[in-house]
Protein backbone atom coordinates (compact mmCIF):
# COMPACT_ATOMS: atom_id res chain seq x y z
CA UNK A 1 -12.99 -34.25 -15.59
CA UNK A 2 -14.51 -33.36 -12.47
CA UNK A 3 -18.51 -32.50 -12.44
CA UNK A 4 -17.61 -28.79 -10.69
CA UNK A 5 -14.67 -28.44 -13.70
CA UNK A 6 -17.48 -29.66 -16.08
CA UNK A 7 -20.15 -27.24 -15.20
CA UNK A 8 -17.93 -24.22 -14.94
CA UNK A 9 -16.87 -25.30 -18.48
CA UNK A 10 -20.10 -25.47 -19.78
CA UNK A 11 -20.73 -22.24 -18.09
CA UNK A 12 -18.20 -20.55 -20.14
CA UNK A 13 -19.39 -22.15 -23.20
CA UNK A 14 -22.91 -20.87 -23.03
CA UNK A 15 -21.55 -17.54 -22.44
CA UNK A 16 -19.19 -17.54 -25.42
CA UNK A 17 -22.24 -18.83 -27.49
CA UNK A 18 -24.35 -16.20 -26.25
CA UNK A 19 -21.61 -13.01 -26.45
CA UNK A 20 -21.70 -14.01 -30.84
CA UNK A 21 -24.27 -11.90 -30.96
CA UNK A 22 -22.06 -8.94 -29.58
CA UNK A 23 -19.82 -6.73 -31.81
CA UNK A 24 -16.06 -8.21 -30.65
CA UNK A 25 -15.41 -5.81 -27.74
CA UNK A 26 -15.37 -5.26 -24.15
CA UNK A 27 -19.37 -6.25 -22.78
CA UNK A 28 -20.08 -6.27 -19.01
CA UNK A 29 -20.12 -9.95 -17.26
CA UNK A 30 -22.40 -9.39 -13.67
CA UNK A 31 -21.45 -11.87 -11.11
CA UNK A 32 -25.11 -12.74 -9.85
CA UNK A 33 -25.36 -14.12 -13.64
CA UNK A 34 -23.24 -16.71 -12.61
CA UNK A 35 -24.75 -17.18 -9.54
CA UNK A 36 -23.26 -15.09 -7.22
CA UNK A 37 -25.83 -13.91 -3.93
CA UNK A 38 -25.18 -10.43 -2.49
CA UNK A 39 -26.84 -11.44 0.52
CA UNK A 40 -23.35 -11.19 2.90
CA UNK A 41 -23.37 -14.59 4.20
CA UNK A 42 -22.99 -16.71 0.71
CA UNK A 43 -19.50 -17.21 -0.16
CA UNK A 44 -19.33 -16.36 -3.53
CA UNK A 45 -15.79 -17.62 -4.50
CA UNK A 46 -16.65 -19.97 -7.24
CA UNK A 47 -19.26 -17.89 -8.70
CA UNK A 48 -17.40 -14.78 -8.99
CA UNK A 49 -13.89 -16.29 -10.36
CA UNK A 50 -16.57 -18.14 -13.25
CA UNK A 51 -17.43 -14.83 -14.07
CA UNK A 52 -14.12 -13.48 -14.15
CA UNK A 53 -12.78 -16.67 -16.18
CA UNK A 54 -15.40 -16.26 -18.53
CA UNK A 55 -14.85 -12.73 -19.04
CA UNK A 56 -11.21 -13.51 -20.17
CA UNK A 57 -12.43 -15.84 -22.21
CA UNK A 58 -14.56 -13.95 -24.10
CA UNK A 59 -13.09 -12.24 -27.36
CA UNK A 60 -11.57 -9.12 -26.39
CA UNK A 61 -12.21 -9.36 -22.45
CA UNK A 62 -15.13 -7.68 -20.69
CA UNK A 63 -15.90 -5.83 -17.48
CA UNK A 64 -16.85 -8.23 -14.94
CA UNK A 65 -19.33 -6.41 -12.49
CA UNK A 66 -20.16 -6.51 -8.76
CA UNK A 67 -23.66 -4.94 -8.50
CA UNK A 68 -25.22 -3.30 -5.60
CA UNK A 69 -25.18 -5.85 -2.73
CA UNK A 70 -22.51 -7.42 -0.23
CA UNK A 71 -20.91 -10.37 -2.05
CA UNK A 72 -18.81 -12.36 0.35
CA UNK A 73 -15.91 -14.43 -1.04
CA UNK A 74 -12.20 -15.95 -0.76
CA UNK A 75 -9.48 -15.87 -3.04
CA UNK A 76 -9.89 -13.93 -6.79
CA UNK A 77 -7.62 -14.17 -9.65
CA UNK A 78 -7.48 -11.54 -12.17
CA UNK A 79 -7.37 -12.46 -15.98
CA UNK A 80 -6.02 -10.50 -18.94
CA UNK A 81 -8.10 -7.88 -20.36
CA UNK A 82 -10.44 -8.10 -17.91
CA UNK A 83 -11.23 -5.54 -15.49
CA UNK A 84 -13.07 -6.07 -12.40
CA UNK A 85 -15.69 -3.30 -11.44
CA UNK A 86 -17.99 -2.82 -8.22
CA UNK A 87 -20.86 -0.19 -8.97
CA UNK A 88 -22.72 1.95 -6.46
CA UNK A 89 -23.12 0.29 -3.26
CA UNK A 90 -21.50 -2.93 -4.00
CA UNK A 91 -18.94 -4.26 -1.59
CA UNK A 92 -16.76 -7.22 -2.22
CA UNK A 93 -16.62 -8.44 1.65
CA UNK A 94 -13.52 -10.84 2.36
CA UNK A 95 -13.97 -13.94 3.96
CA UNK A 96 -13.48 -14.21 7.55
CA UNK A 97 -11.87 -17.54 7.43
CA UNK A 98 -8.29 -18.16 6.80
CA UNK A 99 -8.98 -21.41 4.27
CA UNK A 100 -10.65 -18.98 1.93
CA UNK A 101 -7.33 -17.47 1.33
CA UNK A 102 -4.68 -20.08 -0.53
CA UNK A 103 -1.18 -20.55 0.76
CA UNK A 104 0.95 -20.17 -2.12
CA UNK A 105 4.90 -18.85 -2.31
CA UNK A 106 4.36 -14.91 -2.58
CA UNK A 107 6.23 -11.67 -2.00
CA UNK A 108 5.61 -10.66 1.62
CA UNK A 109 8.00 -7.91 3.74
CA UNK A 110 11.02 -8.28 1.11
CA UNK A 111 11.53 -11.92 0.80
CA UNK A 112 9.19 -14.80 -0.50
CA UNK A 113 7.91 -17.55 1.08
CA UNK A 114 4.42 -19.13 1.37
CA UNK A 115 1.84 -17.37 3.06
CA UNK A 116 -1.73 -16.59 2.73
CA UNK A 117 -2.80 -14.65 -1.00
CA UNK A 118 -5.17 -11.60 -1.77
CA UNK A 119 -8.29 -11.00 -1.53
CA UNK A 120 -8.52 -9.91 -5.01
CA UNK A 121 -4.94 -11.26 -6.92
CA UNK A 122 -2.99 -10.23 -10.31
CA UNK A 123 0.39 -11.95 -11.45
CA UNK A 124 2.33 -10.61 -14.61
CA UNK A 125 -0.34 -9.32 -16.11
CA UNK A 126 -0.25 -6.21 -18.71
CA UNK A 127 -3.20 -3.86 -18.07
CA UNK A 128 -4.86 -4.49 -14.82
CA UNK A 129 -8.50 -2.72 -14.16
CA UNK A 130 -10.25 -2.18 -11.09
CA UNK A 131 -12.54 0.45 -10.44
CA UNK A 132 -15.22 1.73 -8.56
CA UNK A 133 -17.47 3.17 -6.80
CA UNK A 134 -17.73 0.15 -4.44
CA UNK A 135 -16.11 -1.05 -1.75
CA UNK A 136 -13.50 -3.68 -0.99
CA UNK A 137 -14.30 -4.81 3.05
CA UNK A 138 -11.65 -6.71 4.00
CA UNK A 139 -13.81 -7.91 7.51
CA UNK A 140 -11.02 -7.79 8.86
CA UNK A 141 -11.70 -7.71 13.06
CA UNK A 142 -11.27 -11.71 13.75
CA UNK A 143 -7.49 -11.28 12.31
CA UNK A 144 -6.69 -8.44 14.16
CA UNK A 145 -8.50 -9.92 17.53
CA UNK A 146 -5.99 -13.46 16.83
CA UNK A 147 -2.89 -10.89 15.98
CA UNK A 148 -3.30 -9.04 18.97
CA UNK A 149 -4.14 -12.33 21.57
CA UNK A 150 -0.67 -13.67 19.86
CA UNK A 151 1.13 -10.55 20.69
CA UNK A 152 0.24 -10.49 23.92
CA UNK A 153 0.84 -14.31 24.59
CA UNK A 154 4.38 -13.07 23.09
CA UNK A 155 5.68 -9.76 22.34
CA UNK A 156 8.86 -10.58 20.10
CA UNK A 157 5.59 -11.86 17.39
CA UNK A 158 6.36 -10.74 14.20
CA UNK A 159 3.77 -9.75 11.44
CA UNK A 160 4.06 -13.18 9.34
CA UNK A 161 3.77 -15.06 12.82
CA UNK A 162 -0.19 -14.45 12.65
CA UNK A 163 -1.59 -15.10 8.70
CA UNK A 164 -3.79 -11.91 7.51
CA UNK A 165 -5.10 -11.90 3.88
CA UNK A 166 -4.27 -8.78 2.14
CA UNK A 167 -7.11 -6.88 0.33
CA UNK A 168 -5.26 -6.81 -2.79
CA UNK A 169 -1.90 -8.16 -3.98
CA UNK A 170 -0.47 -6.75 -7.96
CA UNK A 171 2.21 -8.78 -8.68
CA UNK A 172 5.01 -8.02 -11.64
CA UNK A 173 2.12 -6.59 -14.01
CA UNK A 174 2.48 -3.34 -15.67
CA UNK A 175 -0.16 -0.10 -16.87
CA UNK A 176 -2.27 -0.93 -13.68
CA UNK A 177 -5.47 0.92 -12.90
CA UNK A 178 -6.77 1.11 -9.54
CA UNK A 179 -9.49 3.96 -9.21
CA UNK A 180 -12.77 5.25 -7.63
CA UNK A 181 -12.85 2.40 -5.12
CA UNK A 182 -13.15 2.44 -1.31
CA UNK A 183 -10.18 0.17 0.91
CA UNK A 184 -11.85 -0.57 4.31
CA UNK A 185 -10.77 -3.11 7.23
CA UNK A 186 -7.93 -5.20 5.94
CA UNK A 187 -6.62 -8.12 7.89
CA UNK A 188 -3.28 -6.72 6.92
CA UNK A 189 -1.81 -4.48 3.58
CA UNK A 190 -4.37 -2.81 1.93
CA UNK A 191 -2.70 -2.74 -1.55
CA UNK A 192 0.59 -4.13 -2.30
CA UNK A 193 2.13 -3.38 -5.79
CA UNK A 194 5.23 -5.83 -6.56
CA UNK A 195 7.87 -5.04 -8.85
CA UNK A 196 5.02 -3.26 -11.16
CA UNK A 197 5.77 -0.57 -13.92
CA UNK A 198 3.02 2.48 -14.68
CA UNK A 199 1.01 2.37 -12.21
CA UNK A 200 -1.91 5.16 -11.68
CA UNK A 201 -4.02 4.71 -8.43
CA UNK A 202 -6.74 7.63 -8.32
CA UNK A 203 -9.31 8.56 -6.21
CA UNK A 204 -9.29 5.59 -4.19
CA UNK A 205 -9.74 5.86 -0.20
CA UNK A 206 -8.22 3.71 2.21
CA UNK A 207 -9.74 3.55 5.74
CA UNK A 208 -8.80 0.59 8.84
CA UNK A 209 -9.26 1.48 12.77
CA UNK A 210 -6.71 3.05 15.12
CA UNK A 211 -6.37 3.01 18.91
CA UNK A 212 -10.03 4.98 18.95
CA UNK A 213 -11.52 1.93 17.78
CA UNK A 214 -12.41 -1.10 20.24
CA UNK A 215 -10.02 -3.32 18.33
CA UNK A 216 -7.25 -1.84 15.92
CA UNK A 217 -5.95 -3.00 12.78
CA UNK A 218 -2.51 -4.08 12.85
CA UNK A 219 0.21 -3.42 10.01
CA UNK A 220 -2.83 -1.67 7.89
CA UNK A 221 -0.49 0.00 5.31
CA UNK A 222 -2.39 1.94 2.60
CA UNK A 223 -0.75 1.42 -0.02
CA UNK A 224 2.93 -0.58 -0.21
CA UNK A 225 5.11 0.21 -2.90
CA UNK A 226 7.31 -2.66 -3.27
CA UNK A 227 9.85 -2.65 -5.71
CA UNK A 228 7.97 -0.64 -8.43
CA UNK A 229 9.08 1.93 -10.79
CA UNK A 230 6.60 4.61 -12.37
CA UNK A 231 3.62 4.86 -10.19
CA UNK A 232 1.56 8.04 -9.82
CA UNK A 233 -0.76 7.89 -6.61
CA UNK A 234 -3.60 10.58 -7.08
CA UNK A 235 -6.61 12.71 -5.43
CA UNK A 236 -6.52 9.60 -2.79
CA UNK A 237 -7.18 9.97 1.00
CA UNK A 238 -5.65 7.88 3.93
CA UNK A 239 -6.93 6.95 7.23
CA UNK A 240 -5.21 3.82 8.43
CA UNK A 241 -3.26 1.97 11.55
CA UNK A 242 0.23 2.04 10.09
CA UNK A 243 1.86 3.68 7.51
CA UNK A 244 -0.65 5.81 4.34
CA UNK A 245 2.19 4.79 1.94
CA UNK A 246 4.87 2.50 2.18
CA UNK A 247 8.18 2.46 0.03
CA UNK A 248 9.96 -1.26 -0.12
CA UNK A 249 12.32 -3.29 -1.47
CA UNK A 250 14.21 -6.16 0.60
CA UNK A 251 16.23 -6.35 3.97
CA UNK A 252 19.57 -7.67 4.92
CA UNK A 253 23.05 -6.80 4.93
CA UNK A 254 22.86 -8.20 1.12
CA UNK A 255 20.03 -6.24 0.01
CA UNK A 256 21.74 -4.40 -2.44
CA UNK A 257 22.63 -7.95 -4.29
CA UNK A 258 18.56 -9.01 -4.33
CA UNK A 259 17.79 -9.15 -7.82
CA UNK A 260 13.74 -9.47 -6.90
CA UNK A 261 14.17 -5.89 -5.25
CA UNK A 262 15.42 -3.56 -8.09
CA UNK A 263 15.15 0.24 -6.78
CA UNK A 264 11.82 1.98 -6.38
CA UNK A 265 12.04 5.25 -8.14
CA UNK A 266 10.04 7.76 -9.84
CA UNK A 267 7.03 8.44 -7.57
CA UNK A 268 4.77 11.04 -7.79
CA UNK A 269 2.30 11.74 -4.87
CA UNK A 270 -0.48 14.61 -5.47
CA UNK A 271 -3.54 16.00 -4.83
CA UNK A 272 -4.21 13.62 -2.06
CA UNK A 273 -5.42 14.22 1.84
CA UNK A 274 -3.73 12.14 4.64
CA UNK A 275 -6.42 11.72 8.06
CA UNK A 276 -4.60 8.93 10.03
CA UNK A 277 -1.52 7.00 9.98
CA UNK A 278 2.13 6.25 11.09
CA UNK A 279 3.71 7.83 7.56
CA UNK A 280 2.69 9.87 4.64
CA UNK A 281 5.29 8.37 2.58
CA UNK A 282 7.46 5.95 4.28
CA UNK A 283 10.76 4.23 3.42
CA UNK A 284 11.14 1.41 5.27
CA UNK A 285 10.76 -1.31 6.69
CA UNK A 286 12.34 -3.28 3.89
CA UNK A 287 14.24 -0.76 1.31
CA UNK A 288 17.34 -0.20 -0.16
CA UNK A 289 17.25 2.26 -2.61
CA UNK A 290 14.38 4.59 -2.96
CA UNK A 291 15.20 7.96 -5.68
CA UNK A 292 13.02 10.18 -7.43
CA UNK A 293 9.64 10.42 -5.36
CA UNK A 294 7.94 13.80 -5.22
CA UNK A 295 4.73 14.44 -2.59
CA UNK A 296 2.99 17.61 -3.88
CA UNK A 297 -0.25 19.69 -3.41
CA UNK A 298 -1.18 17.43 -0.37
CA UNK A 299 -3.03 18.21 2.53
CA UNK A 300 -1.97 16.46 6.41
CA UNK A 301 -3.69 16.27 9.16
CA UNK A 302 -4.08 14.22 12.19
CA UNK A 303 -0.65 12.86 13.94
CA UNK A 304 1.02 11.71 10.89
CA UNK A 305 4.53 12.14 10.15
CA UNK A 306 5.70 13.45 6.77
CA UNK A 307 9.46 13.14 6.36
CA UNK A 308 10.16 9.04 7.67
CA UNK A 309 13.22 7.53 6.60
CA UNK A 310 13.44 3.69 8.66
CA UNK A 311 17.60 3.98 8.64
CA UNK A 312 17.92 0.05 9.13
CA UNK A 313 21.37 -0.48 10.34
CA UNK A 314 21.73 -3.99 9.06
CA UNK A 315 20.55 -2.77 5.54
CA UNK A 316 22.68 -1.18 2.76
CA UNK A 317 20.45 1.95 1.90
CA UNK A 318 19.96 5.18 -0.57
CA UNK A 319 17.22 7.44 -0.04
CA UNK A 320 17.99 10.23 -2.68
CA UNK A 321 15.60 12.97 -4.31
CA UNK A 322 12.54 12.95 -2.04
CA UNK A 323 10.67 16.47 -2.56
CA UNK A 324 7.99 17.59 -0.48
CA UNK A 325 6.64 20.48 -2.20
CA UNK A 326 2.92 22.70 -2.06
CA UNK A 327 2.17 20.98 1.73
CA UNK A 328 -0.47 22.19 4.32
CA UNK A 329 -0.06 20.45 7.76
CA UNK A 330 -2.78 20.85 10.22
CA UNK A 331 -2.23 18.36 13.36
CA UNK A 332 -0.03 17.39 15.80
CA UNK A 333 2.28 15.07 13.93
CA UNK A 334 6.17 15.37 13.39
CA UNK A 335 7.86 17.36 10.39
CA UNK A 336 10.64 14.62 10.40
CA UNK A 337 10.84 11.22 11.53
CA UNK A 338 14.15 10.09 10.29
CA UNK A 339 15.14 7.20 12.66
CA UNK A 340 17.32 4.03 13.01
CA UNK A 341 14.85 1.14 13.04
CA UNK A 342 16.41 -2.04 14.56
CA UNK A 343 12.81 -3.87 14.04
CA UNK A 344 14.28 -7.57 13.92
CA UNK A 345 18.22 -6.74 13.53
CA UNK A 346 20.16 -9.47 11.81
CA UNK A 347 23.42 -8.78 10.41
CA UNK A 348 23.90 -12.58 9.72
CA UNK A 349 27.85 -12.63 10.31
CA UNK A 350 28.32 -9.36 7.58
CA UNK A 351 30.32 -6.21 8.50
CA UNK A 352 27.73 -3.69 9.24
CA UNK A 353 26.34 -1.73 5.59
CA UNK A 354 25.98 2.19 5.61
CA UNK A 355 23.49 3.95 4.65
CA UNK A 356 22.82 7.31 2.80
CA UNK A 357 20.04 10.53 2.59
CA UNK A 358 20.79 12.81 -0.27
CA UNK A 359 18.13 15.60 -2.01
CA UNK A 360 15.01 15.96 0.56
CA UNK A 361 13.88 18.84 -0.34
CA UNK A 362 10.65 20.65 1.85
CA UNK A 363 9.32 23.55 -0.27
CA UNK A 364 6.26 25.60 0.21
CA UNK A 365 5.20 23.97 3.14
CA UNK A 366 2.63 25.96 5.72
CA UNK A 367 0.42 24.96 8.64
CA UNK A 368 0.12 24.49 12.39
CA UNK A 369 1.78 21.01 13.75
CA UNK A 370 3.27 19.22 16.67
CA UNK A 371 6.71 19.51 16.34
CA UNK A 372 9.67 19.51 14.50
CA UNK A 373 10.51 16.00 15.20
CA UNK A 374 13.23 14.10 14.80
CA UNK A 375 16.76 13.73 13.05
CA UNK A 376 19.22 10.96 14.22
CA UNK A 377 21.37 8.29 11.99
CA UNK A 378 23.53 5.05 12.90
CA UNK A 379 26.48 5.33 13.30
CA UNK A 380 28.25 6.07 10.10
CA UNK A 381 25.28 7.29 8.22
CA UNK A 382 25.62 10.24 5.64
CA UNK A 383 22.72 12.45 5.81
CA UNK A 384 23.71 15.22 3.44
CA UNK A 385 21.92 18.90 4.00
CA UNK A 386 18.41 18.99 3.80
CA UNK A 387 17.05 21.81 1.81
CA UNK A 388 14.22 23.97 3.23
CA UNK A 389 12.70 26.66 0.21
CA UNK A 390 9.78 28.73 1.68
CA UNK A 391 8.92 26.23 4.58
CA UNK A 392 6.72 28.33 7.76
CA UNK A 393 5.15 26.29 10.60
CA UNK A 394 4.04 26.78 13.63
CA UNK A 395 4.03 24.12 16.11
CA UNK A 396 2.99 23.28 19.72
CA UNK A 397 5.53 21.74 20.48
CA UNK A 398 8.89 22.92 19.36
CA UNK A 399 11.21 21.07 20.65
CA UNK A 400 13.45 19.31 18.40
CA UNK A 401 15.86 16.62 17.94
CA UNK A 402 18.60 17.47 15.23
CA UNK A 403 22.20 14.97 15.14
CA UNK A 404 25.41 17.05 15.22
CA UNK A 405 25.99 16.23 11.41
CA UNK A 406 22.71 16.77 10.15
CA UNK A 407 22.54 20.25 8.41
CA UNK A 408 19.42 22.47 6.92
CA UNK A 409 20.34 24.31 3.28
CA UNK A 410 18.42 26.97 4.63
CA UNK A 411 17.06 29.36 1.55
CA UNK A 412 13.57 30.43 3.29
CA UNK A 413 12.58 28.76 6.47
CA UNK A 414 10.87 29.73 10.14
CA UNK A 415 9.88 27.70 12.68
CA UNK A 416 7.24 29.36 15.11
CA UNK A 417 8.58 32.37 13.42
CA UNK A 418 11.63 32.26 14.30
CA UNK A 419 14.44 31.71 11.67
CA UNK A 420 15.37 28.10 11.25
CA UNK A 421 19.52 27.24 11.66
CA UNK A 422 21.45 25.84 8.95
């Protein structure tokens, strides 16, 4: 045995010895206990996963606990029944350099191959945990400066051309908790939820740069819904460089056949307020079927768009039963952004798929915006009537782009108050 593998042993022994004292139950673990330094330049890798291990190890799990401080570090690995907290004031700053972040074969844009992990990690687990107030800092600026050299050294560089840790990476676990904590400055995803089951994320903000910043942060998704069933997504606000929330599965003219991407379905949105971003609820890039997702009681602002369906025409798709319901809009974003998206077209030798839109329905929806946006399918798409119950905007710029075979189910609509046409 190793002398590192020895003393982190011994560490956990001493703990165990000490926790005997304790009633069997969850206790609290702090981090600088084990030697962690919230000082912002110690890297605090080892120190914090000790903790964490410990924690797991202890009977019944703990709470392992970030105090007030910056507490710089790579890689983290969740354990069972262990839930990882950051008080008032703490922040849990990523590393800046790539090594902290191991390359191991994960889920990334539909497929899986190796690339770098998490920040903070969780693999089929049952009853993930982390909470807040604190703040996850992904210091993420020197990826986006190396992203954006790359891109402009070549512009056909995709996203996985340029590794960029993720802040946080829940992979196959179910009954995950993610509340009260601040997202800020990713290198890439903010939170990506893989094939996960009852999911509640609550009163969590998620914030990366745009074009007003000196540098912006590429592909800074919110939150990415891959694959997942049974997620609720509440009282959580949304200013970021690409897309507030994502809905994914896989890619290809085989999609359909992935077993790794079964459908996402039953999403529920609420209570939440949207500042900055490409999507409120986007499917797309990587999807195939996406049913039963409902966005309610949710305020918009900014130049966001609220209705985008990614139509890939190399990808056999399903986007049925998306309700947009109790909605105030106050910006200069589009009502609907339904589009083909050719990003990276490959229909590797197969006849081209089709694709279908069945049950959006806009209810209640009120506010001043920028326009009405844009409806337009591949060839061969069905985009069956879109329902419009109670829906009155106003925008400054009405102009609007509607296919021939795209049709409103018109039961209460105006647009600058004029009647809308089926």
């Amino acid at each position: 045995m190793s002398l590192a593998r020895l003393c982190r042993s011994v560490t956990i022994m001493v703990t165990l010895l000490a926790g005997l004292a304790w009633p069997v139950a969850a206790r609290d673990f702090v981090v600088t206990t084990f030697g962690a330094v919230g000082d912002g330049a110690t890297l605090n890798t080892s120190a914090i996963q000790t903790t964490i291990d410990a924690a797991a190890a202890h009977d019944g799990g703990g709470r392992v606990v970030i105090p007030a401080g910056t507490f710089r570090s790579g890689s983290l690995f969740l354990r069972p029944d262990v839930e990882l907290h950051l008080a008032a004031d703490a922040v849990l700053l990523g590393s800046d350099n790539i090594a902290d972040y191991p390359k191991r074969n994960t889920r990334i844009e539909g497929h899986f191959e190796p690339w770098r992990l998490a920040l903070i990690n969780a693999t089929r687990m049952d009853g993930v945990k982390l909470t807040g107030p604190g703040r996850l800092d992904g210091n993420g600026r020197v990826f986006w400066e190396t992203f954006w050299q790359r891109r402009r050294e070549n512009s056909r560089l995709t996203n996985l051309d340029v590794e960029r840790p993720r802040l946080v990476f829940i992979d196959r676990c179910t009954n995950v908790e993610v509340r009260e904590l601040t997202f800020q400055d990713s290198g890439f995803w903010n939170l990506h939820l893989y094939n996960c089951r009852d999911v509640l994320v609550e009163k969590v903000s998620f914030s990366a740069p745009g074009r007003e910043a000196a540098v912006s942060a590429p592909s800074s998704d919110g939150i990415d819904v891959d694959s997942c069933q049974d997620v609720i997504i509440r009282g959580c606000t949304f200013a970021v460089n690409d897309d507030c929330i994502a809905l994914k599965g896989s890619k290809g003219p085989l999609a359909d056949h992935d077993a790794d991407s079964p459908p996402v379905e039953n999403i529920l949105v609420e209570d939440c307020t949207f500042l900055k971003g490409h999507g409120v609820l986007t499917c797309g890039s990587e999807a195939t079927v996406v049913r039963n997702v409902t966005v309610r009681n949710c305020t918009v602002r900014g130049n966001i768009n609220l209705v985008r369906l990614k139509l890939r025409p190399d990808t056999p798709q399903h986007y049925a039963d998306l309700t947009y319901e109790n909605i105030i809009l106050a910006g200069e974003g589009r009502l609907f952004d339904i589009n083909p998206w050719r990003q990276f077209f490959d229909l590797q030798g197969q006849p081209p798929p089709r694709r279908r839109v069945s049950g959006i329905v806009l209810r209640n929806i009120s506010g001043n915006y920028g326009t009405p946006g844009r409806i337009v399918g591949n060839d061969g798409d069905a985009i069956a009537p879109i329902v419009l119950d109670n829906v009155h905007l106003t925008f400054t710029r009405p102009a609007f782009e509607r296919a021939a075979n795209v049709r409103f189910d018109v039961r209460d609509a105006t647009f600058n108050d004029q009647p809308v046409t089926p």
